[in-house]
N, C-alpha and C. Protein backbone atom coordinates (compact mmCIF):
# COMPACT_ATOMS: atom_id res chain seq x y z
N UNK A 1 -204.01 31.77 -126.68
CA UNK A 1 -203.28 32.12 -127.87
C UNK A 1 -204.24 32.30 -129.04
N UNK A 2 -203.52 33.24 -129.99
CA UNK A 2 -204.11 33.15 -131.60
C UNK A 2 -204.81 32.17 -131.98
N UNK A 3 -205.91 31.59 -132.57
CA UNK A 3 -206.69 30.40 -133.36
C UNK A 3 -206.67 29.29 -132.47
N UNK A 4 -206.71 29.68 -130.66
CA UNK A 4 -206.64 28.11 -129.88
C UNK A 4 -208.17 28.49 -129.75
N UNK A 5 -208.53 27.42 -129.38
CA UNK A 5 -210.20 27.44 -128.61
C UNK A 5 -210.29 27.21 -127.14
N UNK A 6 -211.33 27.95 -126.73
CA UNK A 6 -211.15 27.03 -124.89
C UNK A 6 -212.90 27.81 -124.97
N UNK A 7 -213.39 27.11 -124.66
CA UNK A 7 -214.47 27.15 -123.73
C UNK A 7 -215.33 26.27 -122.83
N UNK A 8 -216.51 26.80 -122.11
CA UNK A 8 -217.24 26.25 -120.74
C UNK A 8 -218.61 26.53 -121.26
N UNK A 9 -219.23 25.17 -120.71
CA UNK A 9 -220.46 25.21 -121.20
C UNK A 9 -221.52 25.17 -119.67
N UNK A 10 -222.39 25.27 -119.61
CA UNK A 10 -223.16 24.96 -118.20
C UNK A 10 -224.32 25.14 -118.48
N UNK A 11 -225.11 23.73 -117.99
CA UNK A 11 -226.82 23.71 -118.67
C UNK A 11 -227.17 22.65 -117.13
N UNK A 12 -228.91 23.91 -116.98
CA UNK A 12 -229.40 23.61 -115.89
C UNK A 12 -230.82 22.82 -116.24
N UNK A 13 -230.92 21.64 -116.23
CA UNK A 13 -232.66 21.73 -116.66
C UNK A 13 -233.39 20.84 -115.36
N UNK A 14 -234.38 20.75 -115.19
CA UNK A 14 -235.78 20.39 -114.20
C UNK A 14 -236.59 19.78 -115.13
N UNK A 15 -236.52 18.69 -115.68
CA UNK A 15 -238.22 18.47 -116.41
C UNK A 15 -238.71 17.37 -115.36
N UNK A 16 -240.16 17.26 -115.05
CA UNK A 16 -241.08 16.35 -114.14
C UNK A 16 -242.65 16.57 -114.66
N UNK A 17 -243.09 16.09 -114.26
CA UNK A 17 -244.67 15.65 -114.82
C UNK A 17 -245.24 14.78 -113.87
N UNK A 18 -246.66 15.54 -113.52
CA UNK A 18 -247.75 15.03 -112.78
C UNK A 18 -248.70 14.07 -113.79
N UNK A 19 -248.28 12.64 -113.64
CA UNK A 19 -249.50 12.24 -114.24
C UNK A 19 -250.46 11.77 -113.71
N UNK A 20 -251.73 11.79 -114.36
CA UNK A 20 -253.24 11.55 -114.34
C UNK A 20 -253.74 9.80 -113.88
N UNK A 21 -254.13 9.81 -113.01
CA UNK A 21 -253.97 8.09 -112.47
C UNK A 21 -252.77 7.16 -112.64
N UNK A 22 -251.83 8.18 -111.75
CA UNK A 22 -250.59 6.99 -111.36
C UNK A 22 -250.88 6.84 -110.10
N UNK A 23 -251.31 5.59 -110.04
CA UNK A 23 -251.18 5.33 -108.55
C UNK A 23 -251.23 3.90 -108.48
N UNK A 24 -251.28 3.19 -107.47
CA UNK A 24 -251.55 1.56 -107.53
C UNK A 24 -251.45 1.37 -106.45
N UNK A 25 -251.53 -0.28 -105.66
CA UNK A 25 -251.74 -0.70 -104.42
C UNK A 25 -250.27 -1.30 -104.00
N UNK A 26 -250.25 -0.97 -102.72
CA UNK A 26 -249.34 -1.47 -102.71
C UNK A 26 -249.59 -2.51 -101.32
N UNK A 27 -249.16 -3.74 -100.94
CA UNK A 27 -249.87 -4.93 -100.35
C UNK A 27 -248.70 -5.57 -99.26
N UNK A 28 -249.90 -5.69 -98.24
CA UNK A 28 -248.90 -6.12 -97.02
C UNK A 28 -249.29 -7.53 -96.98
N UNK A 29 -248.38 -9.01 -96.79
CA UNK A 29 -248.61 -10.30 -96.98
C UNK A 29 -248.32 -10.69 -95.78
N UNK A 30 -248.93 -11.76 -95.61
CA UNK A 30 -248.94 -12.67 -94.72
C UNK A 30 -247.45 -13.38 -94.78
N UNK A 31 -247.69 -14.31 -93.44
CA UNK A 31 -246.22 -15.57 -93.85
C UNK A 31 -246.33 -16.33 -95.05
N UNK A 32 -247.84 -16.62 -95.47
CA UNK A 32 -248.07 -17.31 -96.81
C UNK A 32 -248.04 -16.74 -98.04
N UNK A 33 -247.47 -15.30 -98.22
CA UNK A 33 -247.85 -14.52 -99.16
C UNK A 33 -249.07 -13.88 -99.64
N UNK A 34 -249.74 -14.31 -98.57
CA UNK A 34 -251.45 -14.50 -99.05
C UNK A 34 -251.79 -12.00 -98.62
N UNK A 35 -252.30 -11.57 -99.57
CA UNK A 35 -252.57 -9.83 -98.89
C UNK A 35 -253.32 -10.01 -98.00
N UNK A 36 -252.83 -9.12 -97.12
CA UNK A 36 -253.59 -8.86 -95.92
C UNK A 36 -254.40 -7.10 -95.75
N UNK A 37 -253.37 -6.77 -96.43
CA UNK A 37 -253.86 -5.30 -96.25
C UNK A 37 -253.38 -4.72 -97.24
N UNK A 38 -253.26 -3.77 -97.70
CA UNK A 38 -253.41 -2.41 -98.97
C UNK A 38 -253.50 -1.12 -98.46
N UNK A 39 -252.59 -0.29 -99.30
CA UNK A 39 -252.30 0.91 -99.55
C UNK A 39 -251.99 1.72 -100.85
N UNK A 40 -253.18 2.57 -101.19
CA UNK A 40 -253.16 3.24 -102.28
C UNK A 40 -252.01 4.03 -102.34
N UNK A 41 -251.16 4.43 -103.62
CA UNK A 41 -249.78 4.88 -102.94
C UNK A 41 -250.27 5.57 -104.55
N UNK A 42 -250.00 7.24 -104.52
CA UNK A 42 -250.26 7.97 -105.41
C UNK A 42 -248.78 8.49 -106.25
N UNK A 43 -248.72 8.87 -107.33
CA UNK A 43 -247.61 8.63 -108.10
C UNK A 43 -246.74 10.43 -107.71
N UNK A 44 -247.00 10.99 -107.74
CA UNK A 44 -246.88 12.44 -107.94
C UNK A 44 -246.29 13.25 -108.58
N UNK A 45 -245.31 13.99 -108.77
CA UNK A 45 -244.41 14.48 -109.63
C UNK A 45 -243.35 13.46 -109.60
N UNK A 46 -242.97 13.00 -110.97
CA UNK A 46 -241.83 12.05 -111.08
C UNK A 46 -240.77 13.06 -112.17
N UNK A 47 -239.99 11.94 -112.21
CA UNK A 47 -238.85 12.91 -113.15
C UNK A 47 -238.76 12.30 -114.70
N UNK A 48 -238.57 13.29 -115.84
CA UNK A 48 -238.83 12.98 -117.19
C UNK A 48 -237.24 12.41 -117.46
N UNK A 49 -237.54 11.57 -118.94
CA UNK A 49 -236.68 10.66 -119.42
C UNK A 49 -235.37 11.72 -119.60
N UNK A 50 -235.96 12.87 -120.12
CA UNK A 50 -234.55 13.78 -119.83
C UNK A 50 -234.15 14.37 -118.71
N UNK A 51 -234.60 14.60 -117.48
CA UNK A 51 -234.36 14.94 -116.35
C UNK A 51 -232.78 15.26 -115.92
N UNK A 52 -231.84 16.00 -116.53
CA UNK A 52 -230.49 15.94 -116.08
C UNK A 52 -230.29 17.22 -115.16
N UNK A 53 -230.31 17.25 -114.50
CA UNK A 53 -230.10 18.51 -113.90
C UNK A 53 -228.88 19.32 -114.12
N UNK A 54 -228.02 18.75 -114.12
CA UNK A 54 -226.57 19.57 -114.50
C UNK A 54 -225.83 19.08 -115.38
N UNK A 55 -225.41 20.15 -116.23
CA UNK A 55 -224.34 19.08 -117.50
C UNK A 55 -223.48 20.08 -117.71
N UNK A 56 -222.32 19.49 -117.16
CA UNK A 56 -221.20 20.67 -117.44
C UNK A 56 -219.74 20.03 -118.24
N UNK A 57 -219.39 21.13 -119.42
CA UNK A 57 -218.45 20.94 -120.38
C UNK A 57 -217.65 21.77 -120.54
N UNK A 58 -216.57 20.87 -120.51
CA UNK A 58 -214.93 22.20 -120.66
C UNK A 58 -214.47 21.67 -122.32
N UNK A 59 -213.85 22.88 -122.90
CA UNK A 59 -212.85 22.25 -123.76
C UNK A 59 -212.10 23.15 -124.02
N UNK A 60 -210.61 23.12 -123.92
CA UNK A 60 -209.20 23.35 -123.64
C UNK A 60 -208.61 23.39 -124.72
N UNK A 61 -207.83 24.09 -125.62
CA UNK A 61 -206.79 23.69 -126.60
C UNK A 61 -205.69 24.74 -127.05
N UNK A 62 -204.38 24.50 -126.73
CA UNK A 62 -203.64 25.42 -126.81
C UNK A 62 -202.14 24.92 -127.49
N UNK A 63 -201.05 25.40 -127.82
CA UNK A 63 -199.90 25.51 -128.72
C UNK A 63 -198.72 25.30 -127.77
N UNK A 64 -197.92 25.05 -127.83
CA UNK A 64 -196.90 24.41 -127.33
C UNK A 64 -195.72 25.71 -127.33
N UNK A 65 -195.44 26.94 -126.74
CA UNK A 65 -194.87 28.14 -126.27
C UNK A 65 -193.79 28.16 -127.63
N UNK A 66 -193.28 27.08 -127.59
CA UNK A 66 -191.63 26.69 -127.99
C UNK A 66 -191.85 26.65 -129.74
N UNK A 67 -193.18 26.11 -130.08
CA UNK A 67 -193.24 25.21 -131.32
C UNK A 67 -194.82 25.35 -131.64
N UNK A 68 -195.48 26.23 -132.84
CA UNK A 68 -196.70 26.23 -132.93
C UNK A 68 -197.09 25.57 -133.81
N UNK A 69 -196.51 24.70 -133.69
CA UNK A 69 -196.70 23.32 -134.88
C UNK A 69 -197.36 22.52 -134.24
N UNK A 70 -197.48 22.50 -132.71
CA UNK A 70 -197.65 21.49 -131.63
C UNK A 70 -198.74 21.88 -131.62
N UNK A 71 -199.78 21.04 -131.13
CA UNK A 71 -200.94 21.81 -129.80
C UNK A 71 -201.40 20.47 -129.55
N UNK A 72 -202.01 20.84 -128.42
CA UNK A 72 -203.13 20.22 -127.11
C UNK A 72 -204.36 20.55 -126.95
N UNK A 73 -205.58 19.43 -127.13
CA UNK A 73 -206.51 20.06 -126.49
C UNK A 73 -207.52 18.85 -125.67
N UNK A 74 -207.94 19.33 -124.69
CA UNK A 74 -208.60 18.69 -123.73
C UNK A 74 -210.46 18.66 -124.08
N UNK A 75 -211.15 17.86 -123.45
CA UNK A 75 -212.51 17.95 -123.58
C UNK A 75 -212.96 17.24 -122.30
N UNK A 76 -213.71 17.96 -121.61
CA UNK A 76 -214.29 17.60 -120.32
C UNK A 76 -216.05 17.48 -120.01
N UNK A 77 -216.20 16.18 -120.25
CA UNK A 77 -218.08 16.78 -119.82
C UNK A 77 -218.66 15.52 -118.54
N UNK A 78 -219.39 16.46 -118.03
CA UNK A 78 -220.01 15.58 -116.88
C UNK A 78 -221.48 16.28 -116.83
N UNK A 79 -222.27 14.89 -116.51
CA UNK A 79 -223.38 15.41 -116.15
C UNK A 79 -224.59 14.55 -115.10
N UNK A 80 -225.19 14.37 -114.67
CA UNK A 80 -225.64 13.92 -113.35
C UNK A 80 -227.00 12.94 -113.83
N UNK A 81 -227.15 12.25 -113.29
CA UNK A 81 -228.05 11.01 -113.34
C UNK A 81 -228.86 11.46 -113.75
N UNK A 82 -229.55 9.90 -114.82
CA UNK A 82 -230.85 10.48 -115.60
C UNK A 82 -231.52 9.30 -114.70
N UNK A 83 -233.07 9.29 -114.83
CA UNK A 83 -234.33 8.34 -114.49
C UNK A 83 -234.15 7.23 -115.68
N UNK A 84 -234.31 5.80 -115.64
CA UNK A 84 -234.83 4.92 -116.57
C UNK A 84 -235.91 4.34 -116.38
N UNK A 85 -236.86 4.28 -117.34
CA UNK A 85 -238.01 3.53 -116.77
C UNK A 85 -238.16 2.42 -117.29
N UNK A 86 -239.18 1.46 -116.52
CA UNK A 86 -239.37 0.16 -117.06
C UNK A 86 -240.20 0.58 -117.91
N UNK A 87 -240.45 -0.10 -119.24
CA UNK A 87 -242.08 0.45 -119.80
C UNK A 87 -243.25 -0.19 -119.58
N UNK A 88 -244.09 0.41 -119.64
CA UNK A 88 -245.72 -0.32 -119.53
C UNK A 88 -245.75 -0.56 -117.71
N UNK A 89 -245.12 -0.20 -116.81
CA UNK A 89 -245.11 -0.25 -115.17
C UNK A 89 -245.37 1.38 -114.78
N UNK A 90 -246.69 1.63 -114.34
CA UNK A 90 -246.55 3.24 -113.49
C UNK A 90 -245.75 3.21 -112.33
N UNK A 91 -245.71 1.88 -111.58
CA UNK A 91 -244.98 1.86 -110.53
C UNK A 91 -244.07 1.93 -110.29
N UNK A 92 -243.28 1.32 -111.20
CA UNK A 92 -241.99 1.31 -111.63
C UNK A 92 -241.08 2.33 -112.35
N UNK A 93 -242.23 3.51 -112.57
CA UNK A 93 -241.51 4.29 -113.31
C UNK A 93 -240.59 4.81 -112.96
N UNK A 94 -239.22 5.03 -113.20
CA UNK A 94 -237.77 5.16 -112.60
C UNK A 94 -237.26 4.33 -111.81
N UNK A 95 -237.71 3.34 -111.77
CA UNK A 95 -237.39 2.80 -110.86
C UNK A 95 -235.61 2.22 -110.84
N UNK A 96 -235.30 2.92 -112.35
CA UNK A 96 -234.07 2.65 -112.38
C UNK A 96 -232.99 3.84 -112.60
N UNK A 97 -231.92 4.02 -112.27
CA UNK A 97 -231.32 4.98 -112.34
C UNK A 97 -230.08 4.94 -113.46
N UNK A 98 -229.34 5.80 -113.96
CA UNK A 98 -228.24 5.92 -114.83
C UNK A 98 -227.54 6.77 -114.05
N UNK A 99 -226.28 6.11 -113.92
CA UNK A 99 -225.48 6.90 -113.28
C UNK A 99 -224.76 8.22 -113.65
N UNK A 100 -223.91 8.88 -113.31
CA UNK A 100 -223.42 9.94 -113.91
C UNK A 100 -222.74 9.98 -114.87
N UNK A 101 -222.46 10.75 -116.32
CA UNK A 101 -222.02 10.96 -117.33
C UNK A 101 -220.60 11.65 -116.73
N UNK A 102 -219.24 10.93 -117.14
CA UNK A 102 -218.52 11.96 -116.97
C UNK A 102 -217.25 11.19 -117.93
N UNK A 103 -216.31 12.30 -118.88
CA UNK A 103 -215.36 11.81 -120.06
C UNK A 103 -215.09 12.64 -120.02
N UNK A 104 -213.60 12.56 -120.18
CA UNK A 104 -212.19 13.40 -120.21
C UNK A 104 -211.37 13.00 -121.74
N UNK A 105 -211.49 13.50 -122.39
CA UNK A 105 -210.52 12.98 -124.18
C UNK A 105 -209.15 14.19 -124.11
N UNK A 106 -208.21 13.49 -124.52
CA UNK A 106 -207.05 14.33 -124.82
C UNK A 106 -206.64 14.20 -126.60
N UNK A 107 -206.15 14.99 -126.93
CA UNK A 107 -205.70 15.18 -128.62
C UNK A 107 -204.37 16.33 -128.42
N UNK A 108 -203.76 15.46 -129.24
CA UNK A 108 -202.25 16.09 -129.94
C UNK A 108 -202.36 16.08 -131.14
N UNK A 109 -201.78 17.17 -131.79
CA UNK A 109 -201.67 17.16 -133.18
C UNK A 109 -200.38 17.91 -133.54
N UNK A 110 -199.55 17.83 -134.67
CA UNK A 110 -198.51 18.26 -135.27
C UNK A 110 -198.80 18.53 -136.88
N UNK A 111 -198.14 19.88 -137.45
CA UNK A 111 -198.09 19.82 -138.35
C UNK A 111 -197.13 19.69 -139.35
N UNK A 112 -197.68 18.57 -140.26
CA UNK A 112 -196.34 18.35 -140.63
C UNK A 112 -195.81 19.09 -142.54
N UNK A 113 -196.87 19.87 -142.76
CA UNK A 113 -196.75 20.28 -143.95
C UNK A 113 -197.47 21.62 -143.73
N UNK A 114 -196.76 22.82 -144.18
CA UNK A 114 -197.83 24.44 -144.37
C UNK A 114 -196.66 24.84 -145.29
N UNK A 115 -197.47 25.99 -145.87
CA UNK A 115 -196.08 26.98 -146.44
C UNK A 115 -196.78 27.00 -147.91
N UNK A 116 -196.39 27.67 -148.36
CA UNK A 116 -196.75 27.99 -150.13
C UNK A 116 -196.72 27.43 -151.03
N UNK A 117 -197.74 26.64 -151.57
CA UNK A 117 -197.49 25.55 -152.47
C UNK A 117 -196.05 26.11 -154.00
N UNK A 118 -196.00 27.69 -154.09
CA UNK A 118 -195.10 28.01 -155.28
C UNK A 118 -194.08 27.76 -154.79
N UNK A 119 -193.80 27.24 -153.48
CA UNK A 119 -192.18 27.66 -153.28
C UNK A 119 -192.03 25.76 -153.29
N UNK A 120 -192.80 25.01 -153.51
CA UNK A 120 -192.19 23.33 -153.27
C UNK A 120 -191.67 22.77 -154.84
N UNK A 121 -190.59 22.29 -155.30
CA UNK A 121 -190.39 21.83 -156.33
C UNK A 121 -191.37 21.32 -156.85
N UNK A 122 -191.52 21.00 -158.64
CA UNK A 122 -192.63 20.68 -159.27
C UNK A 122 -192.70 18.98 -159.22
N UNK A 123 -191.50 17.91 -158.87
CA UNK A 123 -191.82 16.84 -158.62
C UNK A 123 -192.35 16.39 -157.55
N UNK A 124 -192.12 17.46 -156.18
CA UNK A 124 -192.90 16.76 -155.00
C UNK A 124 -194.11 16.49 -154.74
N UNK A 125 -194.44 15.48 -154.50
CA UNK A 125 -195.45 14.83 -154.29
C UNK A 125 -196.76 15.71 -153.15
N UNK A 126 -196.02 16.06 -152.65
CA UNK A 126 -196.54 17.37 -151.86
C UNK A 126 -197.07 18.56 -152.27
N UNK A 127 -196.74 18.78 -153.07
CA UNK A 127 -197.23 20.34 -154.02
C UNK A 127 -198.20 20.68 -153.80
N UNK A 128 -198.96 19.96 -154.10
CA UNK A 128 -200.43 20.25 -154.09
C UNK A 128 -201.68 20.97 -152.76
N UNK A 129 -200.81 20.48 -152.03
CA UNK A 129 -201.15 20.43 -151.07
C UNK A 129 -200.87 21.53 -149.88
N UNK A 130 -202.29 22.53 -149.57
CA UNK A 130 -201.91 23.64 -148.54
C UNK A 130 -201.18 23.08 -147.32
N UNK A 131 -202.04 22.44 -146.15
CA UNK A 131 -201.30 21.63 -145.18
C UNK A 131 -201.58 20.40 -144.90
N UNK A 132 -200.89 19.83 -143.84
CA UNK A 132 -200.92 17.84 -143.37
C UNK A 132 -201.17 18.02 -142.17
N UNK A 133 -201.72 17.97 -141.19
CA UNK A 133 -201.77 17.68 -139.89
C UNK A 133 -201.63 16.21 -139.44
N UNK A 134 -201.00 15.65 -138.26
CA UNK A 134 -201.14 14.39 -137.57
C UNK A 134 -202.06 14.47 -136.34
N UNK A 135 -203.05 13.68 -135.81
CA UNK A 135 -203.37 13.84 -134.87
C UNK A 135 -203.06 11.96 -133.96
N UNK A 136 -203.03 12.34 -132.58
CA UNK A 136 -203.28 11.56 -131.76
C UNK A 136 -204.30 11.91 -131.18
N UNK A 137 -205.80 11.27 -130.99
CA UNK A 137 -206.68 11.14 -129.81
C UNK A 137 -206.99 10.41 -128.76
N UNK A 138 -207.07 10.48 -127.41
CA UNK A 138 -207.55 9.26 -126.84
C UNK A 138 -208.85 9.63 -126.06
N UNK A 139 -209.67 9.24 -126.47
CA UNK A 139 -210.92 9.39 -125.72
C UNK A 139 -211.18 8.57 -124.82
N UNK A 140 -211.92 9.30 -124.28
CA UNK A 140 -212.38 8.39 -122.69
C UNK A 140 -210.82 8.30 -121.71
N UNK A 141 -209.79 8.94 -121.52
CA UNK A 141 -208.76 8.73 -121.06
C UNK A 141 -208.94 8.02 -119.53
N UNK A 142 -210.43 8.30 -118.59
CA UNK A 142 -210.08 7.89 -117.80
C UNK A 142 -210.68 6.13 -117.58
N UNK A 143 -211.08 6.03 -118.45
CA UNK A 143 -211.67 4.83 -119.37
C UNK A 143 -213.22 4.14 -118.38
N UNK A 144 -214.10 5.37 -118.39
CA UNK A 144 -215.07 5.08 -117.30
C UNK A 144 -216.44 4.51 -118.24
N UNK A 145 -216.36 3.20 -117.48
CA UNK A 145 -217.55 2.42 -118.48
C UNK A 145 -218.87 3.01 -118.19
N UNK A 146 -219.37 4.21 -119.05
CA UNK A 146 -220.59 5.57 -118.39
C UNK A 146 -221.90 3.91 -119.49
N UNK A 147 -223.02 4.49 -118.26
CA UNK A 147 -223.97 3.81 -119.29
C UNK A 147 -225.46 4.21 -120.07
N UNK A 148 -225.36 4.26 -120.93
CA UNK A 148 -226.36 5.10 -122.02
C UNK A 148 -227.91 4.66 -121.75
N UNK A 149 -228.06 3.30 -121.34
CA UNK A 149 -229.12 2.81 -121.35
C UNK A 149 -229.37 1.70 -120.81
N UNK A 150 -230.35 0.59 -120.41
CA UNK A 150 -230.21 -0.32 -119.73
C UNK A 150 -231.34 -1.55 -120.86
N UNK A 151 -230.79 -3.08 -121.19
CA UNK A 151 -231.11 -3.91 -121.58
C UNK A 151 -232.10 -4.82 -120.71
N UNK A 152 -233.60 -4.54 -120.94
CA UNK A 152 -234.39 -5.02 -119.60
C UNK A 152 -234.64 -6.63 -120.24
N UNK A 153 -234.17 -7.77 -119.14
CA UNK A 153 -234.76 -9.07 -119.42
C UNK A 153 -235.50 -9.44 -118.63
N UNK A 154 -236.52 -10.47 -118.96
CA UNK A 154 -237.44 -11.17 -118.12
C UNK A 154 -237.13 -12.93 -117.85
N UNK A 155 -237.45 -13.07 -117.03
CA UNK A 155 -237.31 -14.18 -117.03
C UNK A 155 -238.73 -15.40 -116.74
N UNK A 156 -238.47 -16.85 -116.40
CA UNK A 156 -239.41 -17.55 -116.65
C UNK A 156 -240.69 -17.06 -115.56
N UNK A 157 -240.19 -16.43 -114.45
CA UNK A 157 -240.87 -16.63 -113.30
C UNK A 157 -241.53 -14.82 -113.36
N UNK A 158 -241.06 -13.69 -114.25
CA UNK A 158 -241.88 -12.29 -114.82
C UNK A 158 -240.88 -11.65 -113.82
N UNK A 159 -239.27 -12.05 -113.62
CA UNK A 159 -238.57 -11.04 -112.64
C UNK A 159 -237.79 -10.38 -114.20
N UNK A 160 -237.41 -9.05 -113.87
CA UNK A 160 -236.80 -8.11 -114.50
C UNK A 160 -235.48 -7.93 -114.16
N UNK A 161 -234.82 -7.91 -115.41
CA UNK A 161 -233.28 -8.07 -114.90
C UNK A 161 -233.11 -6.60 -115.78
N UNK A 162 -231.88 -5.81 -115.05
CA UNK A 162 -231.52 -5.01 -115.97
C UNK A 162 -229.89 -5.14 -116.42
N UNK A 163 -229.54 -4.82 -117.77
CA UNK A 163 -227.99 -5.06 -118.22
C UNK A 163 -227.84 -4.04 -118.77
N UNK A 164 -226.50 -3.23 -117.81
CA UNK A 164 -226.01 -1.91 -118.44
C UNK A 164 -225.83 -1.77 -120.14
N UNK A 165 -226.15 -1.08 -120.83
CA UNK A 165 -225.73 -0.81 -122.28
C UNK A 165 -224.74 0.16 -122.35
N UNK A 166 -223.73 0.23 -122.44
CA UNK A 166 -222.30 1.04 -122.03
C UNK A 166 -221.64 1.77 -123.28
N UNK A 167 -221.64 2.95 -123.06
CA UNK A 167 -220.61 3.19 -124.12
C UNK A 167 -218.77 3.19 -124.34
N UNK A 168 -218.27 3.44 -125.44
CA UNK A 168 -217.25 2.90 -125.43
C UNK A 168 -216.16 2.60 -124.25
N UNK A 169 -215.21 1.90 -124.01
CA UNK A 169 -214.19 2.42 -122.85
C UNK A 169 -213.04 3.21 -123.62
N UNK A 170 -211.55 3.48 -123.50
CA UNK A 170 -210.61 4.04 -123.57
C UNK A 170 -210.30 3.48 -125.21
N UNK A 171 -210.36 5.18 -126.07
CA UNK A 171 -210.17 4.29 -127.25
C UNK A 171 -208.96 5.40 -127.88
N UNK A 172 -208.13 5.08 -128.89
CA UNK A 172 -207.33 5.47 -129.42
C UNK A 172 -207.41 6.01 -130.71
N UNK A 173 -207.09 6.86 -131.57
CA UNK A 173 -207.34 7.42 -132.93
C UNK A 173 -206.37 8.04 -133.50
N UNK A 174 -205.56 7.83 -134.29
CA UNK A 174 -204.68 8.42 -135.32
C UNK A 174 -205.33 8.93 -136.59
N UNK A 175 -205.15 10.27 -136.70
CA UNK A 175 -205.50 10.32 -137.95
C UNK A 175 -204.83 11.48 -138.67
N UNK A 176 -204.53 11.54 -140.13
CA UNK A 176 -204.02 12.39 -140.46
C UNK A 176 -204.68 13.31 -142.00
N UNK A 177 -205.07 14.90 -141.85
CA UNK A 177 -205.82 15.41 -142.12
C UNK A 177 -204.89 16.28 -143.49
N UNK A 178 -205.16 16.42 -144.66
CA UNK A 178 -204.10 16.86 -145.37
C UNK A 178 -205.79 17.73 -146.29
N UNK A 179 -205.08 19.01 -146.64
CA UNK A 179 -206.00 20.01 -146.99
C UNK A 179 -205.09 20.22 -148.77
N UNK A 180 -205.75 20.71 -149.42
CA UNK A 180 -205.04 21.01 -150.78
C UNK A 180 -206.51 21.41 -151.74
């Protein structure tokens, strides 16, 4: 329809990098823990902090047939695992993963004021004013706890813990937009 929006987005990227003395040993132990043997294990092309390979986005928004006061619009994006690294570890580099990005948001809106400010009596409070819109949003509808980043702890003994850093879950928004 007239003044709806809809479009598709689609982004391909590859970033990786050969670096310059990544490599380290890696050690075969005894029953006592004690090394027995070693293997140089070379780093080779790894994948960069942005590394997403696919990121794909819809967004939807259209009028209600009956009533163009109404509309709907949708927002869709997904996109595919990034690398996390520990810092200051070559070995470790990625050794952690982020799972896939994916959020679905829905929005309703109604309008509840348009029309010619000359034609509204001079006491209404309204006058002034070109239009009012209401909106309902709910983002994240399918309320998927996606995670942005990871909280690395150590502990007494130098083990590495990681704790998802998450962005929001299923959130709600009213708001109402008045132009004049």
């Amino acid at each position: 329809m007239k003044d709806a929006e809809s479009w598709v987005s689609l982004g391909i990227m590859r970033t990786r990098e050969n670096l310059d003395n990544d490599q380290w040993y890696n050690y075969t132990l005894d029953s006592l823990n004690k090394p027995v043997d070693s293997t140089l294990v070379q780093g080779g092309w790894i994948r960069r902090p942005t590394d997403r390979f696919l990121s794909v986005g819809m967004f939807y928004q259209d009028y209600l047939s009956t009533n163009k006061n109404f509309k709907f619009s949708m927002n869709f994006l997904y996109g595919t695992n990034l690398p996390y690294n520990i810092p200051n570890s070559v070995k470790y580099r990625n050794a952690l993963t982020i799972d896939p990005y994916i959020r679905v948001d829905f929005g309703f809106s109604a309008l509840l004021l348009d029309g010619e400010k000359s034609k509204r009596r001079s006491r209404n409070p309204f006058r002034e004013f070109n239009n009012i819109w209401a909106s309902l949003e709910i983002f994240n509808v399918i309320d998927r706890p996606n995670t942005i980043s990871y909280l690395l702890i150590k502990d007494f003994s130098n083990t590495i813990f990681s704790i998802p850093n998450r962005l929001t879950p299923r959130l709600i928004n009213f708001k109402i937009v008045a132009r004049w």
